[in-house]
Protein backbone atom coordinates (compact mmCIF):
# COMPACT_ATOMS: atom_id res chain seq x y z
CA UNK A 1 10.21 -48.54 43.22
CA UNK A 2 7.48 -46.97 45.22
CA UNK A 3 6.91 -49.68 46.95
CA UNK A 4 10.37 -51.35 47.68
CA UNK A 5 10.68 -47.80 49.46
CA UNK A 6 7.77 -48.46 51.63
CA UNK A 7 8.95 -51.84 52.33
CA UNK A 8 12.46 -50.92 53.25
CA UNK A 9 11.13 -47.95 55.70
CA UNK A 10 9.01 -50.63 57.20
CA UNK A 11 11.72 -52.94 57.92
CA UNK A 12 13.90 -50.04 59.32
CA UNK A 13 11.18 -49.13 61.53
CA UNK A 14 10.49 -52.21 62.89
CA UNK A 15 14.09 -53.72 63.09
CA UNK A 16 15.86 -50.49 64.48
CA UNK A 17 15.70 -50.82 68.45
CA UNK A 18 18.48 -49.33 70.26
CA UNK A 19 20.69 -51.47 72.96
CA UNK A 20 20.22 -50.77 76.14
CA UNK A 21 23.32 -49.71 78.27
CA UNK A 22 23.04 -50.27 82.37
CA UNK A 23 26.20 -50.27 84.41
CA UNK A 24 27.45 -50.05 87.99
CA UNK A 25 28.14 -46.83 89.31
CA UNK A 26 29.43 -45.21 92.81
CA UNK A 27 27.05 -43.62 95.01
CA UNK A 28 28.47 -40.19 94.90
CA UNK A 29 26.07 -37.46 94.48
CA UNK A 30 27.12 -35.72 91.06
CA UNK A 31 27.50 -32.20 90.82
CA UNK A 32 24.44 -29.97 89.61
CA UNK A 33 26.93 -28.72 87.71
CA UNK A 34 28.45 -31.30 85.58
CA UNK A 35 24.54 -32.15 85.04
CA UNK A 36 24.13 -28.93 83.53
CA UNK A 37 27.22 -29.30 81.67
CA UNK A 38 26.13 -32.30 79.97
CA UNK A 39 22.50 -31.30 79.20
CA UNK A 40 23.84 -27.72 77.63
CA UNK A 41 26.32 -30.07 75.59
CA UNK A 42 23.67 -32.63 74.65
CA UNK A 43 21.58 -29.64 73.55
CA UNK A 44 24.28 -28.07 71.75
CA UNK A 45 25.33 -31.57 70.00
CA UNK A 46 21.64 -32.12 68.75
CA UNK A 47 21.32 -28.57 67.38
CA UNK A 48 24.89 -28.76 65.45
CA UNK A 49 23.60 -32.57 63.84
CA UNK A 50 20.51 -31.07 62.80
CA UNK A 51 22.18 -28.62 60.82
CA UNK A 52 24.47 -31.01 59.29
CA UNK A 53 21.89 -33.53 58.21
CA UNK A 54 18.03 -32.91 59.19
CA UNK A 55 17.78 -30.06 56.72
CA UNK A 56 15.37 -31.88 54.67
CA UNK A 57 12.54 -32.81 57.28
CA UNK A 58 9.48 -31.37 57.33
CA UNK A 59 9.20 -28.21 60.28
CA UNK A 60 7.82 -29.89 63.53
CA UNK A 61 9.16 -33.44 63.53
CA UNK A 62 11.64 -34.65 66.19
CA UNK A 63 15.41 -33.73 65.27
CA UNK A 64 17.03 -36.05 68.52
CA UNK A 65 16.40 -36.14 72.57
CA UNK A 66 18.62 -37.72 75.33
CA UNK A 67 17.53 -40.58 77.07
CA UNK A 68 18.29 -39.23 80.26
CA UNK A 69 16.72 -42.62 82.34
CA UNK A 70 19.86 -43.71 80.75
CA UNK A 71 22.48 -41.63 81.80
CA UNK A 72 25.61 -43.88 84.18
CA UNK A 73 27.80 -42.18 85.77
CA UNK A 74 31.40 -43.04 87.41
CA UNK A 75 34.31 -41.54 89.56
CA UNK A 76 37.89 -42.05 88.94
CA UNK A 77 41.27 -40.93 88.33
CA UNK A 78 41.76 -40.48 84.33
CA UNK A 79 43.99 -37.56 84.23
CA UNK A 80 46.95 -39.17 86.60
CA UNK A 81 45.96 -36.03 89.43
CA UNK A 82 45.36 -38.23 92.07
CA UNK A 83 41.84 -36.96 91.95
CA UNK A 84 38.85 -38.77 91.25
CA UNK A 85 37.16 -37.29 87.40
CA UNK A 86 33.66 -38.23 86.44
CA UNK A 87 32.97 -40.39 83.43
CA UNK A 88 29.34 -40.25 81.85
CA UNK A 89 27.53 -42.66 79.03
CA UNK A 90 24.52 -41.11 77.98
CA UNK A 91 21.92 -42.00 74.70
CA UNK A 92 20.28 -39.80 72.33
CA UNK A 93 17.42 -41.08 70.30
CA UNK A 94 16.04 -40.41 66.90
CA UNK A 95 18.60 -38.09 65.74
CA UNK A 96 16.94 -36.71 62.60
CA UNK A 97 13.47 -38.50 63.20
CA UNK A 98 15.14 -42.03 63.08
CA UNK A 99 13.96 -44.70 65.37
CA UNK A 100 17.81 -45.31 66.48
CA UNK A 101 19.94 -45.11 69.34
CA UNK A 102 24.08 -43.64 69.66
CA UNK A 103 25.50 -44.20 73.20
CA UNK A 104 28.11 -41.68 74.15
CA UNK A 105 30.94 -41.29 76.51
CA UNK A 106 31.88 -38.06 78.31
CA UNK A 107 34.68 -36.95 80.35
CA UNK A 108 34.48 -34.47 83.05
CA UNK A 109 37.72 -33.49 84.62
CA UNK A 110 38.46 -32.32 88.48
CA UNK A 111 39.87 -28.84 88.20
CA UNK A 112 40.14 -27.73 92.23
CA UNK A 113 36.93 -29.52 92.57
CA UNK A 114 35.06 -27.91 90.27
CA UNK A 115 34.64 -30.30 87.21
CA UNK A 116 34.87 -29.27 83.42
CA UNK A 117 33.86 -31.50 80.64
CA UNK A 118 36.90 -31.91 77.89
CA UNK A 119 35.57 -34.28 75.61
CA UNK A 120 32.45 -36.76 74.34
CA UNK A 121 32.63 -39.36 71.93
CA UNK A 122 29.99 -41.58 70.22
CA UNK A 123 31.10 -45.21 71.76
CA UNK A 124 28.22 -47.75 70.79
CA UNK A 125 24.46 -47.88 69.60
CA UNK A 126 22.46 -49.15 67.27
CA UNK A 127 23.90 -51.44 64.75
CA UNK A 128 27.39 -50.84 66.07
CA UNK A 129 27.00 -52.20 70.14
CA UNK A 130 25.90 -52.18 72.98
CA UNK A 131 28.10 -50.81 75.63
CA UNK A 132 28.09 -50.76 79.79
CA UNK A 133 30.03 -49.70 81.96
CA UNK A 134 32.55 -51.92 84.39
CA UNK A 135 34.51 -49.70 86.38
CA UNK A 136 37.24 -47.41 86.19
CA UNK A 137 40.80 -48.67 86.78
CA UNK A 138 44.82 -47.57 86.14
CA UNK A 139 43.33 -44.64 84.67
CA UNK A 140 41.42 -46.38 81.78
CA UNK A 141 37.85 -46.70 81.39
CA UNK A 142 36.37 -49.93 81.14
CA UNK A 143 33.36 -51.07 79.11
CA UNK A 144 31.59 -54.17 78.75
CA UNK A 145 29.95 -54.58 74.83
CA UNK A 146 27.12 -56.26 73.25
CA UNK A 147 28.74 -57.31 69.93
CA UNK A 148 26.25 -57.91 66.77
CA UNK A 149 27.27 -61.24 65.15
CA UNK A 150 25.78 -61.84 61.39
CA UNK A 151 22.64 -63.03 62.41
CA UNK A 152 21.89 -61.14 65.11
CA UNK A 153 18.47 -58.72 64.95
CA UNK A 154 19.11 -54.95 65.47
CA UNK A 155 17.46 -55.24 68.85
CA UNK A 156 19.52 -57.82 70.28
CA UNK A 157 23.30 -58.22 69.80
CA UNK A 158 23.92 -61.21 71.28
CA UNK A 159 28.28 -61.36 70.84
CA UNK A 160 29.99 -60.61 74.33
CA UNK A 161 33.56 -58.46 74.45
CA UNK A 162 34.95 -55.46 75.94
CA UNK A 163 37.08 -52.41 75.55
CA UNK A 164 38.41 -49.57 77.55
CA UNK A 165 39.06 -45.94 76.77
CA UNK A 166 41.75 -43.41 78.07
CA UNK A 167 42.18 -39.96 78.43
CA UNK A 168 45.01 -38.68 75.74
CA UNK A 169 45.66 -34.88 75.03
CA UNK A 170 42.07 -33.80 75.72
CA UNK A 171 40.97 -36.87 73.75
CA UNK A 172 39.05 -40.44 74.24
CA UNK A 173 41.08 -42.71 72.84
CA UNK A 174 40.15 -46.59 72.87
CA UNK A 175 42.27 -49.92 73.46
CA UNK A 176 42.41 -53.25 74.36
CA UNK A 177 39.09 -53.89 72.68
CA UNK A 178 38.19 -57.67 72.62
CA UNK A 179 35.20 -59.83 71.25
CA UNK A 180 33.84 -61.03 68.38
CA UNK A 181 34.47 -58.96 64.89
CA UNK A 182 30.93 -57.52 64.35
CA UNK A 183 28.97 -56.45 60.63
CA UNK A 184 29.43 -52.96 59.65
CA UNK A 185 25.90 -51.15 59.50
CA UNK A 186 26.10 -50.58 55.93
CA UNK A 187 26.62 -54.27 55.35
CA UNK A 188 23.79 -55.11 57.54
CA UNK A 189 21.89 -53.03 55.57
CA UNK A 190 22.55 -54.23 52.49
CA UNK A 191 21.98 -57.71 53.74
CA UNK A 192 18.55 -56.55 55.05
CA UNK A 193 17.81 -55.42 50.98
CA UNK A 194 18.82 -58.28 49.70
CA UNK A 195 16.72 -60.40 51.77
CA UNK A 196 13.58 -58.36 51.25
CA UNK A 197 13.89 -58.93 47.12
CA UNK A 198 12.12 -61.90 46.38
CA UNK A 199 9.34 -60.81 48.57
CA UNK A 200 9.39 -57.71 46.33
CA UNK A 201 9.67 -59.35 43.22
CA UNK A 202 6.59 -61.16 44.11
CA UNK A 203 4.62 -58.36 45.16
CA UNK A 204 4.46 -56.93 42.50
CA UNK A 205 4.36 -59.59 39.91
CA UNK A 206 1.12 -60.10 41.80
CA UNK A 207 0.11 -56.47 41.80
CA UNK A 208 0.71 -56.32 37.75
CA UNK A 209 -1.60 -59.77 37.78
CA UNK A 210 -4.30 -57.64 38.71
């Protein structure tokens, strides 16, 4: 059992390689502080999923970081104002020391000109999809995905679709999403185990040959 753990760890580590996100954006200067917005709630969103779930790691490893190369913004109307709001996908990686990726989408609103975020939510990332942006139009968000089809590796979903998000009561709520049906991570998973058996079995019917 020892070593179907190690082997199962190993796979994970080598197989788990986040999507990459890139997207177009407008060549507005972003406020300093809707930056500082996000990177307080970015903190604030690591901190809380530690708690949750990295209680059992050793003190001193990694609990998360942004990926803040990655960070895309965009302007647009998604609160029917008439002014332009600011739409942000961001990544963290290795949220409780695992070599994964979660892509996120954040809303900041246009209050008088002074922008508030209202509300994040995870949209994509490893073993779910990729995601990028297209633009923003009628009020809805629109993303481009990297769907995982059944043989796809975890580094490279290679299924095309989209999907588009609006702004609902302080909420991100998505529609119109299109492309092929992808494999839950916890089927993936399993698939992965049940793949790496026979090379098990055999390892150690050769280690009790010994």
């Amino acid at each position: 059992m020892r070593f179907l753990g190690i082997v199962v760890v190993t796979m994970i580590a080598t197989a788990l390689v986040c999507p990459v996100f890139a997207g177009q954006t407008k060549q507005q200067v972003i406020p300093a502080s809707v930056q500082a917005q996000l990177d307080d709630h970015i903190k604030q969103y690591i901190s809380g999923y530690k708690a949750k779930n990295c209680d059992d790691l050793e003190p001193g490893i990694g609990y998360g970081s942004e990926y803040k190369e990655g960070r895309r913004f965009y302007w647009g109307d998604l609160d029917g104002d008439g002014t332009d709001d600011i739409a942000v996908l961001y990544a963290i990686e290795g949220l409780c020391c695992g070599n994964t990726g979660q892509h996120y989408l954040a809303v900041f609103v246009n209050k008088s000109s002074k922008f508030e975020i209202v509300t994040a939510k995870m949209v994509g990332g490893t073993g779910e999809r990729g995601i990028r942006f297209n633009m923003i139009k009628n009020g809805k968000i629109l993303l481009n995905t990297d769907e995982y089809l059944p043989d796809d590796p975890m580094c490279c979903p290679s299924g095309k679709g989209r999907t588009a998000y609006i702004l609902q009561g302080g909420k991100l709520i998505e529609s119109d999403r299109v492309g092929e049906k992808p494999i839950p991570p916890r089927e993936r998973f399993r698939r992965a185990l049940k793949q790496a058996e026979p090379l098990v079995r055999e390892r150690i019917k050769t280690e009790n040959m010994q």
